[in-house]
Protein backbone atom coordinates (compact mmCIF):
# COMPACT_ATOMS: atom_id res chain seq x y z
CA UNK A 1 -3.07 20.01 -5.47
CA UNK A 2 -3.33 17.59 -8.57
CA UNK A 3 -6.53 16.25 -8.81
CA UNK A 4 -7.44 14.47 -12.25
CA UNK A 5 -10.85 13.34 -10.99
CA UNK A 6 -12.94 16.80 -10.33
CA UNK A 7 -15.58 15.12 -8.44
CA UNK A 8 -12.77 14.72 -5.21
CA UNK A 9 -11.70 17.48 -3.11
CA UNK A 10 -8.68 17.33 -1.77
CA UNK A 11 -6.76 18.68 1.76
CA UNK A 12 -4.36 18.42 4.16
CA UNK A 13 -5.16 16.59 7.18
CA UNK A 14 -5.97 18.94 10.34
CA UNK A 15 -6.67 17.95 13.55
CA UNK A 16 -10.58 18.76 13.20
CA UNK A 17 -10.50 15.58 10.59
CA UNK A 18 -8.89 13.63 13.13
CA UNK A 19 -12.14 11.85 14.67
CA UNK A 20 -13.62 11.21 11.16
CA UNK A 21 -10.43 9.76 9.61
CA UNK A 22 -10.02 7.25 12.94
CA UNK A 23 -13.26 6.32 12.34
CA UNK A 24 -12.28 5.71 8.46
CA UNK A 25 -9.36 3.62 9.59
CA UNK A 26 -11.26 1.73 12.37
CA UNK A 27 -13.33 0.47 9.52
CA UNK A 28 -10.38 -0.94 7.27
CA UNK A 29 -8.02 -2.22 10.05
CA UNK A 30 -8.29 -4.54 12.49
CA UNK A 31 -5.68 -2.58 15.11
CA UNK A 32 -7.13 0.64 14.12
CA UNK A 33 -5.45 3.83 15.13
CA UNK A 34 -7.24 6.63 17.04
CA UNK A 35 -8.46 10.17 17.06
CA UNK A 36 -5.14 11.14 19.19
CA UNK A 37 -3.21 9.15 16.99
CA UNK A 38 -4.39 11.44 14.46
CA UNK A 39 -4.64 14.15 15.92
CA UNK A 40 -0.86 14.13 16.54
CA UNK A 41 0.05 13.09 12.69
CA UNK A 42 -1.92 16.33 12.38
CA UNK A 43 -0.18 18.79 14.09
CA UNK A 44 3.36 16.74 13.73
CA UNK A 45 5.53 19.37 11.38
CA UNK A 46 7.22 15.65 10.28
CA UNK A 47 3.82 14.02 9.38
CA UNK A 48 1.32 14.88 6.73
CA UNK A 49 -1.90 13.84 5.50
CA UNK A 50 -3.81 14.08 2.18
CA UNK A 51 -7.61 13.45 2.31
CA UNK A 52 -9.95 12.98 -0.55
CA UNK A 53 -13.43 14.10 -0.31
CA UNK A 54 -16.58 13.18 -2.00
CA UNK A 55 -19.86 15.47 -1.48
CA UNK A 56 -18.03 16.03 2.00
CA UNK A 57 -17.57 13.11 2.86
CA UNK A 58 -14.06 11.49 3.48
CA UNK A 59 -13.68 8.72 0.80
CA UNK A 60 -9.95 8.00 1.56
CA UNK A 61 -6.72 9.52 3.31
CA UNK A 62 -2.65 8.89 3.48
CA UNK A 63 -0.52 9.96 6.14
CA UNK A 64 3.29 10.41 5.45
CA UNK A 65 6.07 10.95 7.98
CA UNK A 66 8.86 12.53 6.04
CA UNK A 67 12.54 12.68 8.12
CA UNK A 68 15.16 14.10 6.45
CA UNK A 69 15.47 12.59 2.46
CA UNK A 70 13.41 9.71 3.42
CA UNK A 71 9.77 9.92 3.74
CA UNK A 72 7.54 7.10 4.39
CA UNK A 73 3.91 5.80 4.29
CA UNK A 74 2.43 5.48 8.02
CA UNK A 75 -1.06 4.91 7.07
CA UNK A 76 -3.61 4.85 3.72
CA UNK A 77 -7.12 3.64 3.96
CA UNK A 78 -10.01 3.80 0.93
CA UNK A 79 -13.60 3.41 2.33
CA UNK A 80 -15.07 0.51 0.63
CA UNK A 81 -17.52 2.12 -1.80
CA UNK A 82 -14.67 4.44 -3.31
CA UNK A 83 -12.49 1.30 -3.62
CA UNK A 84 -11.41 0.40 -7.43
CA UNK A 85 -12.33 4.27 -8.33
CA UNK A 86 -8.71 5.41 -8.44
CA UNK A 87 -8.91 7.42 -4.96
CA UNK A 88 -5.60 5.14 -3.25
CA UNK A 89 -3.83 6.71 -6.70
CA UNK A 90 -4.91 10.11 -6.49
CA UNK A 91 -4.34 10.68 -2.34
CA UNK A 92 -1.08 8.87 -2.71
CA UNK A 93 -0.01 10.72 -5.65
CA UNK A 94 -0.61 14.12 -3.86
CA UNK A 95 1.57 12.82 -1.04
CA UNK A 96 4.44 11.99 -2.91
CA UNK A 97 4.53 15.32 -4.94
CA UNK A 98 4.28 16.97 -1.47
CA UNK A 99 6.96 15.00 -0.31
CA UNK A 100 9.10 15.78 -2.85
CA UNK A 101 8.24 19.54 -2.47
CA UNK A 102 9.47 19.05 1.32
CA UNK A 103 12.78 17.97 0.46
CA UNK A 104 12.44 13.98 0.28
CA UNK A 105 14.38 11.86 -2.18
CA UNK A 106 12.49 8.58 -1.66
CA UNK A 107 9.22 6.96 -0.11
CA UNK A 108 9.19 3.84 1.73
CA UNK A 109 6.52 1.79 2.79
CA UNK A 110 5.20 -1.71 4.45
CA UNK A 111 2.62 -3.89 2.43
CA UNK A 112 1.06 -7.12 3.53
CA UNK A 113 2.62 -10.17 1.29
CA UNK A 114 -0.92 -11.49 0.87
CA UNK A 115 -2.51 -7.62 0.36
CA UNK A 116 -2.67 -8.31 -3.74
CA UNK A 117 -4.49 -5.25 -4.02
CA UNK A 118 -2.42 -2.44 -2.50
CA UNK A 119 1.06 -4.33 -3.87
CA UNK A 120 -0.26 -4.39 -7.51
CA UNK A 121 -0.91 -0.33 -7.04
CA UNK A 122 2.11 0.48 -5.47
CA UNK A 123 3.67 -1.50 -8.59
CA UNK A 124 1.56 1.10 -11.03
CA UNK A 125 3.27 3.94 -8.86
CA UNK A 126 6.55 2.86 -9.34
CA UNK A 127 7.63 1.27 -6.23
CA UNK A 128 9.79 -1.83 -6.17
CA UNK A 129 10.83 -4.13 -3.69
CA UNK A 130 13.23 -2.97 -0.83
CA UNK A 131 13.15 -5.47 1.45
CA UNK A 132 10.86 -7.94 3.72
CA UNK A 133 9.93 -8.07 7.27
CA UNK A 134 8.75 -11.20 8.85
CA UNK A 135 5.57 -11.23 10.95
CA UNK A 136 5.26 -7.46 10.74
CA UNK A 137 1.21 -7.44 10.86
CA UNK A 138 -1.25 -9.39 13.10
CA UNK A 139 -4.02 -10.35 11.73
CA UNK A 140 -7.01 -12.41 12.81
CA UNK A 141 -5.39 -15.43 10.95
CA UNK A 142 -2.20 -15.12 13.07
CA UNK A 143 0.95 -13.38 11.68
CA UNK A 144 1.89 -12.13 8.16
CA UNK A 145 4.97 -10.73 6.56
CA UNK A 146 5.23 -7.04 5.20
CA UNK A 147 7.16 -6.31 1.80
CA UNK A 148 9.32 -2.95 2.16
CA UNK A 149 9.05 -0.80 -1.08
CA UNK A 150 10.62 2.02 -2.10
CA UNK A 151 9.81 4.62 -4.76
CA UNK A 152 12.17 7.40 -5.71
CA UNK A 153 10.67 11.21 -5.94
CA UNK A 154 13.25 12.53 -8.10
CA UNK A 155 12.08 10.85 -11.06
CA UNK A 156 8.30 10.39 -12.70
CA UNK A 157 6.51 13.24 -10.33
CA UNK A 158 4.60 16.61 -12.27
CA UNK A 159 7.47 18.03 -14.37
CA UNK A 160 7.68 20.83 -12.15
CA UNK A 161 8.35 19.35 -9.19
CA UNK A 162 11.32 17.06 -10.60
CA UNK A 163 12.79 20.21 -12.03
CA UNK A 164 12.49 21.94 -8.96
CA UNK A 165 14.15 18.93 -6.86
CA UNK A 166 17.02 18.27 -9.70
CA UNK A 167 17.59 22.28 -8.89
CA UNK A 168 17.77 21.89 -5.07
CA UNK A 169 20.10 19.01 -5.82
CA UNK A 170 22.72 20.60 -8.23
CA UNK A 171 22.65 23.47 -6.51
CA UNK A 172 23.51 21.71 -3.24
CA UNK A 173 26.42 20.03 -4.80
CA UNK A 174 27.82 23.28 -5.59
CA UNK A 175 28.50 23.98 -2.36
């Protein structure tokens, strides 16, 4: 797994992290999911999860759902003292290389409008606009809006991966 910051450990989400990452995601979202919820993303052959670790203990996650080319974000939560500390970056990162490794082309996802934060990353990572979907989220204020963005995985992933995918691709045109 790519990892530029030694001090995280990375894996794959299994269903034994299931109760630790609900409790994660209870803490950052106000219609949490839960252990089961988990729990199924876990042993889902469609879904997977990255988790970052710090001294053991889970400092943020992503969960991606990945049907056919297309591959999308379900779920990615930062605890608040990792926040700013390039964990979102690294964890999503890792999921879009493993994506791409699994055979998908592009990686969609929903953002608040008013989530500056999380928009200005996915921005860093290369995603742009796709769409918009009116009162997608509830939140304690009432309604709000989601942007759609898409990012593609054949281009600006670890060389090796893009070479591998622009192989699978060429060589699937051949036939």
């Amino acid at each position: 797994m790519l990892n530029p910051d030694k001090s995280l450990h990375l894996s794959l989400l299994t269903v034994g992290d299931a109760p630790a990452v609900a409790d994660l995601h209870r803490r950052c979202f106000s219609q949490p999911w839960t252990d089961a919820d988990f729990a199924r993303f876990a042993r889902a052959e469609e879904c997977h999860g990255v988790i970052a670790r710090r001294g053991g203990i889970i400092a943020g996650f992503v969960v991606v759902s990945i049907a056919d080319t297309d591959a999308e974000i379900l779920t990615l939560a930062v605890d608040t003292p990792w926040r700013r500390h390039g964990v979102a970056s690294i964890v999503l990162t890792q999921a879009m290389v493993d994506a791409a490794e699994r055979g998908a082309e592009a990686l969609f996802l929903e953002v608040g409008v008013h989530n500056g934060a999380a928009r200005a990353l996915y921005k860093r990572l290369g995603f742009v606009r796709a769409g918009r979907r009116p009162n997608y989220y509830t939140t304690p204020d009432g309604f709000e809006d989601a942007l759609v963005m898409k990012r593609s995985l054949l281009i600006g992933l670890p060389g090796r991966v893009i070479a591998e995918r622009m192989e699978r691709l060429s060589t699937n045109s051949l036939e």
